[in-house]
N, C-alpha and C. Protein backbone atom coordinates (compact mmCIF):
# COMPACT_ATOMS: atom_id res chain seq x y z
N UNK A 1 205.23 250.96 222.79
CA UNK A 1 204.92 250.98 221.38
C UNK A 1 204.03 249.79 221.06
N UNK A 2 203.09 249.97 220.48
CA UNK A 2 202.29 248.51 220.01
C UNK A 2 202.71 247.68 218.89
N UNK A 3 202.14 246.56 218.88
CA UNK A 3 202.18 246.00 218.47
C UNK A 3 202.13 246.22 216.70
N UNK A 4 202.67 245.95 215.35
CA UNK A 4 201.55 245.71 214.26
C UNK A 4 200.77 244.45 214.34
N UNK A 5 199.27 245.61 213.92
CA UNK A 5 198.02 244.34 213.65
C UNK A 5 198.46 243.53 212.80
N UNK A 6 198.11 242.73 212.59
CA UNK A 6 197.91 241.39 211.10
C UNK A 6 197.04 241.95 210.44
N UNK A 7 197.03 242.15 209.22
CA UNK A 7 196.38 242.54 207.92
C UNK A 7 195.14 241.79 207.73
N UNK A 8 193.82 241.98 207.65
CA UNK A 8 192.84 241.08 207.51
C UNK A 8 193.01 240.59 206.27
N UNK A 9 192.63 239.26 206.12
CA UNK A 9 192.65 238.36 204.79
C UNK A 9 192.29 239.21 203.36
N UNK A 10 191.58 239.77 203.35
CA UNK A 10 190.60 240.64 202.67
C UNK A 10 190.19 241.97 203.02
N UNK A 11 191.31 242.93 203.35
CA UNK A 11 190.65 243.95 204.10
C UNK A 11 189.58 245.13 203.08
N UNK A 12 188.67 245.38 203.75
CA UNK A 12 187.41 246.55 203.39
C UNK A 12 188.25 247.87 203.24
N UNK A 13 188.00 248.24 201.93
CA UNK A 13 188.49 249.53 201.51
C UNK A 13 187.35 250.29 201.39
N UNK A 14 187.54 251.13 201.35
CA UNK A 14 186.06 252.17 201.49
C UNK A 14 186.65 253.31 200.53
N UNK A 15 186.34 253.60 199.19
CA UNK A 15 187.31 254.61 198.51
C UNK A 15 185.90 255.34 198.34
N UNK A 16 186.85 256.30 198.93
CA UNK A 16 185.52 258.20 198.73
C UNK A 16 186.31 258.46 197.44
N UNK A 17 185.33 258.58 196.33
CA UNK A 17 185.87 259.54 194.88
C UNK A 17 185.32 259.74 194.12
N UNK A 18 185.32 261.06 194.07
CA UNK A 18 183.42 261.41 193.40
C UNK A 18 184.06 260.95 191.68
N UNK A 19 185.40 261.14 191.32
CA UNK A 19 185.71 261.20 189.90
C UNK A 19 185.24 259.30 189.34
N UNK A 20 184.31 259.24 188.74
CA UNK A 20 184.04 257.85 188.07
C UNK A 20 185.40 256.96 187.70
N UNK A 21 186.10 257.65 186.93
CA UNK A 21 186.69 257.08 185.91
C UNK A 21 188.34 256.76 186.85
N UNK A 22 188.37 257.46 188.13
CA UNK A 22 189.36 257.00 188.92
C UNK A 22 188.81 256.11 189.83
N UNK A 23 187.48 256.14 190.12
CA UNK A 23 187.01 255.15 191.36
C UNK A 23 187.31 254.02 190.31
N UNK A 24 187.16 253.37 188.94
CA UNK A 24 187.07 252.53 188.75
C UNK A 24 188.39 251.94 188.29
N UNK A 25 189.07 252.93 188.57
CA UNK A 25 190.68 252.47 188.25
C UNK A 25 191.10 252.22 189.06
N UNK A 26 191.00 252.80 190.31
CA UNK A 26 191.78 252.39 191.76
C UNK A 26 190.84 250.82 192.26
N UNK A 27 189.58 251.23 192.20
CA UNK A 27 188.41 250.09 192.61
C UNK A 27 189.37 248.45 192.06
N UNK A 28 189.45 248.38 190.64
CA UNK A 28 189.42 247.21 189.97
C UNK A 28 191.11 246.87 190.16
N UNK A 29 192.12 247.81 190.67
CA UNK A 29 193.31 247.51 190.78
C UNK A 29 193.58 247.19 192.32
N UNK A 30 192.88 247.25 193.06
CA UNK A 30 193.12 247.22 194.66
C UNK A 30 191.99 245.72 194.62
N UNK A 31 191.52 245.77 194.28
CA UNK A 31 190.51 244.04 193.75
C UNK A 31 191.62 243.23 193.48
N UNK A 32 192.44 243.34 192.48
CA UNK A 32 193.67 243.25 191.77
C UNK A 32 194.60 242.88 193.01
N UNK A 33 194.75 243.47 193.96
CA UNK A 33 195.80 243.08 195.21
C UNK A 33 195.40 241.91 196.22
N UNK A 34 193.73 241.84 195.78
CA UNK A 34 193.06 241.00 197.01
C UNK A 34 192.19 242.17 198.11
N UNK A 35 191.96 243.11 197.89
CA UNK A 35 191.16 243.88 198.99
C UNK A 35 189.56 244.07 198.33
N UNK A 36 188.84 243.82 199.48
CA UNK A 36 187.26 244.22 199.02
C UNK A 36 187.15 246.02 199.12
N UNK A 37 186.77 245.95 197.83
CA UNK A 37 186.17 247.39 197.73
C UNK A 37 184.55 247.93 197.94
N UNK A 38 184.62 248.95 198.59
CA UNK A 38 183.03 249.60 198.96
C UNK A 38 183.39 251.08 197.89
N UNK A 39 182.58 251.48 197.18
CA UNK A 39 182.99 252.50 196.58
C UNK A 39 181.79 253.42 196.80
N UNK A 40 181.96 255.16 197.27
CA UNK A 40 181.14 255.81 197.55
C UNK A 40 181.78 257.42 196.62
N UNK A 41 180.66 258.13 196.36
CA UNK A 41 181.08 259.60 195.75
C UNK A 41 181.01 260.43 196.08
N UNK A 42 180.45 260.43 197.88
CA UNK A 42 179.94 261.57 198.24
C UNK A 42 180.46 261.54 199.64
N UNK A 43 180.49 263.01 200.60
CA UNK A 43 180.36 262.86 201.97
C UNK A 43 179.07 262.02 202.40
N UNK A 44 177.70 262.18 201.62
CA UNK A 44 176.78 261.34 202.36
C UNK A 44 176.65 259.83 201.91
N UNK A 45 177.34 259.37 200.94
CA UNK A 45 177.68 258.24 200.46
C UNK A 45 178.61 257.28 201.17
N UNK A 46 179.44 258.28 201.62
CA UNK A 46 180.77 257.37 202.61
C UNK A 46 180.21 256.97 204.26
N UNK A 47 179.80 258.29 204.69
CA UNK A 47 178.75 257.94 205.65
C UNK A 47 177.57 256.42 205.82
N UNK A 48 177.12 256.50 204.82
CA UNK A 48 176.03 255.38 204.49
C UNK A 48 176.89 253.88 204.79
N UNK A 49 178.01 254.11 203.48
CA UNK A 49 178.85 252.83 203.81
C UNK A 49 179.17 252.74 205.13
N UNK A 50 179.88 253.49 205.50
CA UNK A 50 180.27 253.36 206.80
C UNK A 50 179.55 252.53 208.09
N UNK A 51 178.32 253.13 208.11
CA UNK A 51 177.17 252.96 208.70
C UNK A 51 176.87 251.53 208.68
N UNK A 52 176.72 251.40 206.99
CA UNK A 52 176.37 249.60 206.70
C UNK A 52 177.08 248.44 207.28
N UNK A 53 179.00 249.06 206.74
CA UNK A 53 179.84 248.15 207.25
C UNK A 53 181.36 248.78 207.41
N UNK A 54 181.63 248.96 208.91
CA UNK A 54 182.83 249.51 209.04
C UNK A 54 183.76 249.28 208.07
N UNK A 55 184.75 249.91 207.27
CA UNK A 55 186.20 249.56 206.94
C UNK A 55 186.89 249.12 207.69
N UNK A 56 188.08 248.24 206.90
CA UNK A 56 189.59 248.61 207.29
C UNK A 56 190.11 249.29 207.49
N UNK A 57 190.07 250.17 206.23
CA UNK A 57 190.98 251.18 206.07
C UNK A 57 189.93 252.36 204.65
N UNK A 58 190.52 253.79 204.67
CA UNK A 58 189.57 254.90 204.15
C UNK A 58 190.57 255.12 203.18
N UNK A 59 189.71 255.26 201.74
CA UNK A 59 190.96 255.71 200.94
C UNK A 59 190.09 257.29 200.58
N UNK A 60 190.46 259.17 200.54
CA UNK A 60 189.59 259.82 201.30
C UNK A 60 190.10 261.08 200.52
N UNK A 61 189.37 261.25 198.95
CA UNK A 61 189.57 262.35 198.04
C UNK A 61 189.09 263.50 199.39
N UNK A 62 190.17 264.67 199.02
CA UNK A 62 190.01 265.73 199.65
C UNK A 62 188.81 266.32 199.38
N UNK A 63 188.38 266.63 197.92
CA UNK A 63 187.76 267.52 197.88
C UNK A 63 186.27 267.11 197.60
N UNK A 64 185.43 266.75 197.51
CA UNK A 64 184.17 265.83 197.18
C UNK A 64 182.79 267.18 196.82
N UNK A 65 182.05 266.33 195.95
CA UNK A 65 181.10 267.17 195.78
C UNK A 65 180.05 268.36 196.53
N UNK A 66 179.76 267.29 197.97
CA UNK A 66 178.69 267.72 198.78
C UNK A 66 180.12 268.33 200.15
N UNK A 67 181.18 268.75 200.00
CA UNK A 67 181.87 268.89 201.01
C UNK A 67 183.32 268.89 200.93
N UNK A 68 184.25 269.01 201.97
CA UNK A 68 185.60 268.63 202.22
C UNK A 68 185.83 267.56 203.39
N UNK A 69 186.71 266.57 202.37
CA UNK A 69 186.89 265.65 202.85
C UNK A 69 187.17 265.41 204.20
N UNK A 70 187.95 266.35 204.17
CA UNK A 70 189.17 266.54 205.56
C UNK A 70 188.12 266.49 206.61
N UNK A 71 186.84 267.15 206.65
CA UNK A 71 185.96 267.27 207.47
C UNK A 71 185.03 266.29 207.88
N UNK A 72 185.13 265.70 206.65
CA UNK A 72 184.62 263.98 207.05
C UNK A 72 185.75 263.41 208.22
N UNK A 73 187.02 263.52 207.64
CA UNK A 73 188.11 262.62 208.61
C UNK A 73 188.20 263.28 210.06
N UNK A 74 187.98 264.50 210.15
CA UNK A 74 187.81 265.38 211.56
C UNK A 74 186.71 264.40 211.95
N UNK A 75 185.56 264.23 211.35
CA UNK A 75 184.05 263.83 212.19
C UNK A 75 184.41 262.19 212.51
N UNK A 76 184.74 261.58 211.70
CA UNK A 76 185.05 260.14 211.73
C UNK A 76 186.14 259.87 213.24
N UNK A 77 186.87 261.16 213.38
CA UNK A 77 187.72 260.45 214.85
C UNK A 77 187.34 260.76 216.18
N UNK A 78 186.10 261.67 215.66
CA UNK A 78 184.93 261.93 217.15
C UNK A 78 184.25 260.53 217.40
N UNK A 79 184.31 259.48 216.27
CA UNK A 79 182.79 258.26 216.48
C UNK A 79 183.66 257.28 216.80
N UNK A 80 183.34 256.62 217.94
CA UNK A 80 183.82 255.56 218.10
C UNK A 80 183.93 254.69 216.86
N UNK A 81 183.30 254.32 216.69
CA UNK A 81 183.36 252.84 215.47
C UNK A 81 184.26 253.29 214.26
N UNK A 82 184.40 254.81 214.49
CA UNK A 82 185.37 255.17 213.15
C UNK A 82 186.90 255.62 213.94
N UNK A 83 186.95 255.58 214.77
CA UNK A 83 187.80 256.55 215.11
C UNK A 83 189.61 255.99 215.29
N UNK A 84 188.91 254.84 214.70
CA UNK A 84 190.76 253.92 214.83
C UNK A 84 191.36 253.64 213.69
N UNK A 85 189.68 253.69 212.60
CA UNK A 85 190.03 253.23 211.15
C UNK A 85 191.02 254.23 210.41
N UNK A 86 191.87 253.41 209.92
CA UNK A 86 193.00 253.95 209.07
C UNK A 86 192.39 254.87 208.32
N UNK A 87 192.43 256.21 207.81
CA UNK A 87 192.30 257.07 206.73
C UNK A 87 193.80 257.73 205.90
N UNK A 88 193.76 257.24 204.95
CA UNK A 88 194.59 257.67 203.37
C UNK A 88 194.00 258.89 202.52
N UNK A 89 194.46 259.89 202.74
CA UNK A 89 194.20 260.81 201.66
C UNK A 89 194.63 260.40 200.34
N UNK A 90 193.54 260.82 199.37
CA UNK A 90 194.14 260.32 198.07
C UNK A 90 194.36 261.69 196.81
N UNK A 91 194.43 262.40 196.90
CA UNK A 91 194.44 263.28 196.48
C UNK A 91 195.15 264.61 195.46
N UNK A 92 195.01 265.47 194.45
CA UNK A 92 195.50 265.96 192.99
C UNK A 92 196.16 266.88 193.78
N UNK A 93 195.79 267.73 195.15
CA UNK A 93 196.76 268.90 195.35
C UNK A 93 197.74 269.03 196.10
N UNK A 94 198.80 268.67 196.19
CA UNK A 94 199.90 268.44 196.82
C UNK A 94 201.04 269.41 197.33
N UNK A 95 200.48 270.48 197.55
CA UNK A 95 201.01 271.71 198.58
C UNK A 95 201.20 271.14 199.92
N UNK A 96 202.39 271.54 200.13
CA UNK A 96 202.49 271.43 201.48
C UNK A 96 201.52 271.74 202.68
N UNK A 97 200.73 272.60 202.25
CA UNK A 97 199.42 273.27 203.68
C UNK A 97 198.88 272.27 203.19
N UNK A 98 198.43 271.48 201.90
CA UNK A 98 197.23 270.56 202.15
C UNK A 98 197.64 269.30 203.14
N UNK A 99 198.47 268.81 202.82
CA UNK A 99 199.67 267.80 203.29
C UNK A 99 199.57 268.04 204.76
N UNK A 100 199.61 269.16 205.85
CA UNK A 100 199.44 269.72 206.70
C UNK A 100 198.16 269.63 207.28
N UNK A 101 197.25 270.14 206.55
CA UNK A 101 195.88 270.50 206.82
C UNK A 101 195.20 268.86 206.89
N UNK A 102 195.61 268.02 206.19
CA UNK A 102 195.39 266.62 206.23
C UNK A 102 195.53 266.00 207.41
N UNK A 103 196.98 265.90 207.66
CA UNK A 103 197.43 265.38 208.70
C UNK A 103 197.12 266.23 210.14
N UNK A 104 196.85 267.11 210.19
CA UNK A 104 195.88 267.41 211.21
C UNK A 104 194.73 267.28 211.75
N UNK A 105 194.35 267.38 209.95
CA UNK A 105 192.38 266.41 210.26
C UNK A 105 192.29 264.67 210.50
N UNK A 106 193.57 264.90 210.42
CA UNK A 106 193.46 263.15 211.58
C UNK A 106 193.84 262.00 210.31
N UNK A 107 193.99 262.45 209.25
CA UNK A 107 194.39 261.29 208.19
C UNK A 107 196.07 260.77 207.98
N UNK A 108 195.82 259.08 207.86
CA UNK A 108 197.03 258.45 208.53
C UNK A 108 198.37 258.77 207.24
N UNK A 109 197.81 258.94 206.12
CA UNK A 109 198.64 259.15 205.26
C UNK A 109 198.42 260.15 203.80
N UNK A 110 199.32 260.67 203.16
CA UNK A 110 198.77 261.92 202.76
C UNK A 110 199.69 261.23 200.92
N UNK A 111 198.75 260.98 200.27
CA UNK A 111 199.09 260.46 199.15
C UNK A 111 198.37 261.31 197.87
N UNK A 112 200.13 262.35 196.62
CA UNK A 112 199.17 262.45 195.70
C UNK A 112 198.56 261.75 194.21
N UNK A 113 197.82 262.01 193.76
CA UNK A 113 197.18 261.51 192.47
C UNK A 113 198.21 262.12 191.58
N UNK A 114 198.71 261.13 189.93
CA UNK A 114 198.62 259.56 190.44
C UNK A 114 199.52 259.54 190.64
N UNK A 115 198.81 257.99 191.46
CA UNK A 115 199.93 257.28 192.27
C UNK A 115 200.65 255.64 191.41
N UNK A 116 201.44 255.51 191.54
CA UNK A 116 201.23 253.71 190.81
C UNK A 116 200.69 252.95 192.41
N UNK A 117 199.71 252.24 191.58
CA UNK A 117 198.81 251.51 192.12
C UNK A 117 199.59 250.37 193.10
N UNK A 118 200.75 249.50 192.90
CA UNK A 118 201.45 249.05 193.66
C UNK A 118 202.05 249.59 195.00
N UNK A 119 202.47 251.25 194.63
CA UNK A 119 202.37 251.99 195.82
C UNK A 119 201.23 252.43 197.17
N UNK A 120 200.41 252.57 196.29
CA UNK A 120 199.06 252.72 197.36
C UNK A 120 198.49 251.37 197.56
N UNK A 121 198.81 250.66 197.00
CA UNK A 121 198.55 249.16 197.89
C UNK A 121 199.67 248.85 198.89
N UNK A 122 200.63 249.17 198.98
CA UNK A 122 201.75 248.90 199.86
C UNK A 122 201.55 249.71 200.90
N UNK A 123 201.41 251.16 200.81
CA UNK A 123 200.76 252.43 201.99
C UNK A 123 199.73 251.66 202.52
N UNK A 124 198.38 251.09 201.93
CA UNK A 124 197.23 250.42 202.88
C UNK A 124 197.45 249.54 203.50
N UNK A 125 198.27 248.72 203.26
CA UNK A 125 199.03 247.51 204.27
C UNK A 125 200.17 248.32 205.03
N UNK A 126 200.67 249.08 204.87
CA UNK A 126 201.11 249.67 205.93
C UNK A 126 200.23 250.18 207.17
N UNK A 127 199.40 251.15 206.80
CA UNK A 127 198.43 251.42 207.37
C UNK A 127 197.70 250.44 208.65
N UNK A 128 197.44 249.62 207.50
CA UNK A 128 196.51 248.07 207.87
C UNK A 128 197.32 247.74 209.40
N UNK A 129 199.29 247.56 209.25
CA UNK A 129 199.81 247.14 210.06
C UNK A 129 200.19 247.87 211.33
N UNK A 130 199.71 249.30 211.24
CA UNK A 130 199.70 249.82 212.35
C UNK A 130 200.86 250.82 212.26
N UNK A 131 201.13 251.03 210.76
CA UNK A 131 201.43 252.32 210.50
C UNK A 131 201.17 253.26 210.28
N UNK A 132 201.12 254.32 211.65
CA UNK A 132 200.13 255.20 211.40
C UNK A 132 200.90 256.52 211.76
N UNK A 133 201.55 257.31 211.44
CA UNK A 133 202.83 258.40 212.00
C UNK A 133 201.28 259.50 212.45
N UNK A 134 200.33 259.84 211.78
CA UNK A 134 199.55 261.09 212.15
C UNK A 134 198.81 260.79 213.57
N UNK A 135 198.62 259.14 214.15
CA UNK A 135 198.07 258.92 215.28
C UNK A 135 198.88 259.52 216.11
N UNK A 136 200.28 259.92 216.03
CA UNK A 136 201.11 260.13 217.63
C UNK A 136 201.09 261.98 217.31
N UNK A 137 200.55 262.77 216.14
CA UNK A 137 200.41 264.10 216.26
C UNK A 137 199.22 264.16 216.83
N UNK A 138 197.84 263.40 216.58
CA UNK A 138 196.90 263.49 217.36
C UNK A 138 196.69 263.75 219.07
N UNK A 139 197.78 263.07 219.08
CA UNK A 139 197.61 263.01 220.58
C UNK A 139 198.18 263.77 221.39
N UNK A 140 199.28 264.56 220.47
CA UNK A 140 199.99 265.85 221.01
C UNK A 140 199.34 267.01 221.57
């Protein structure tokens, strides 16, 4: 069993969410905990960040304008440089198949909207520490 990582001082959040008015609620409350935020609205937006400057950790609306999310998190665990980074679903539909369909596309935790903000800061430091339950279905 490994180790948990240590939490970076400041860890890089990368929040995919095309909705404005929640990117800037989650954005300015996870600032609020001490984490740097990258904020993107799109599948080709998250990409870009990505590209610029790896995350920590992915916070990863299902459903996005130009796409489904889930399909971003499928592509992200083919690339090396992405493929260890924590991904958090953040997401309004909370059926069990999505919950499913998530955690198959490789995302470490399956969280729905809303959430209290103290909670999904506590899940990303989990995350952060190497809590990751969907890494050991991956590998099944």
């Amino acid at each position: 069993m490994p180790l948990p990582r240590a939490v970076p001082q400041h860890p890089v959040v990368l929040l995919v969410e095309d909705d404005a008015d929640a990117q800037e609620i989650v954005s300015s409350t996870l600032r609020h905990y001490g984490f740097q935020v990258v904020q993107a609205r799109s599948i080709a937006e998250a990409h870009e960040c990505a590209r610029a400057r790896r995350p920590d950790v992915v916070l990863l609306d299902c459903r996005l304008p130009d796409g489904d999310g889930l399909g971003l998190a499928r592509s992200w665990r083919k690339v090396d440089t992405m493929a260890d980074v924590p991904v958090i679903a953040l997401t309004a539909f909370s059926a069990r198949q999505d919950m499913e369909a998530a955690l198959l596309a490789g995302v470490d935790a399956f969280l729905v909207k809303p959430i209290p903000m103290k909670i999904l800061a506590e899940q990303i430091e989990k995350v952060l520490m190497g809590q990751r339950p969907s890494s050991k279905l991956r590998k099944v």
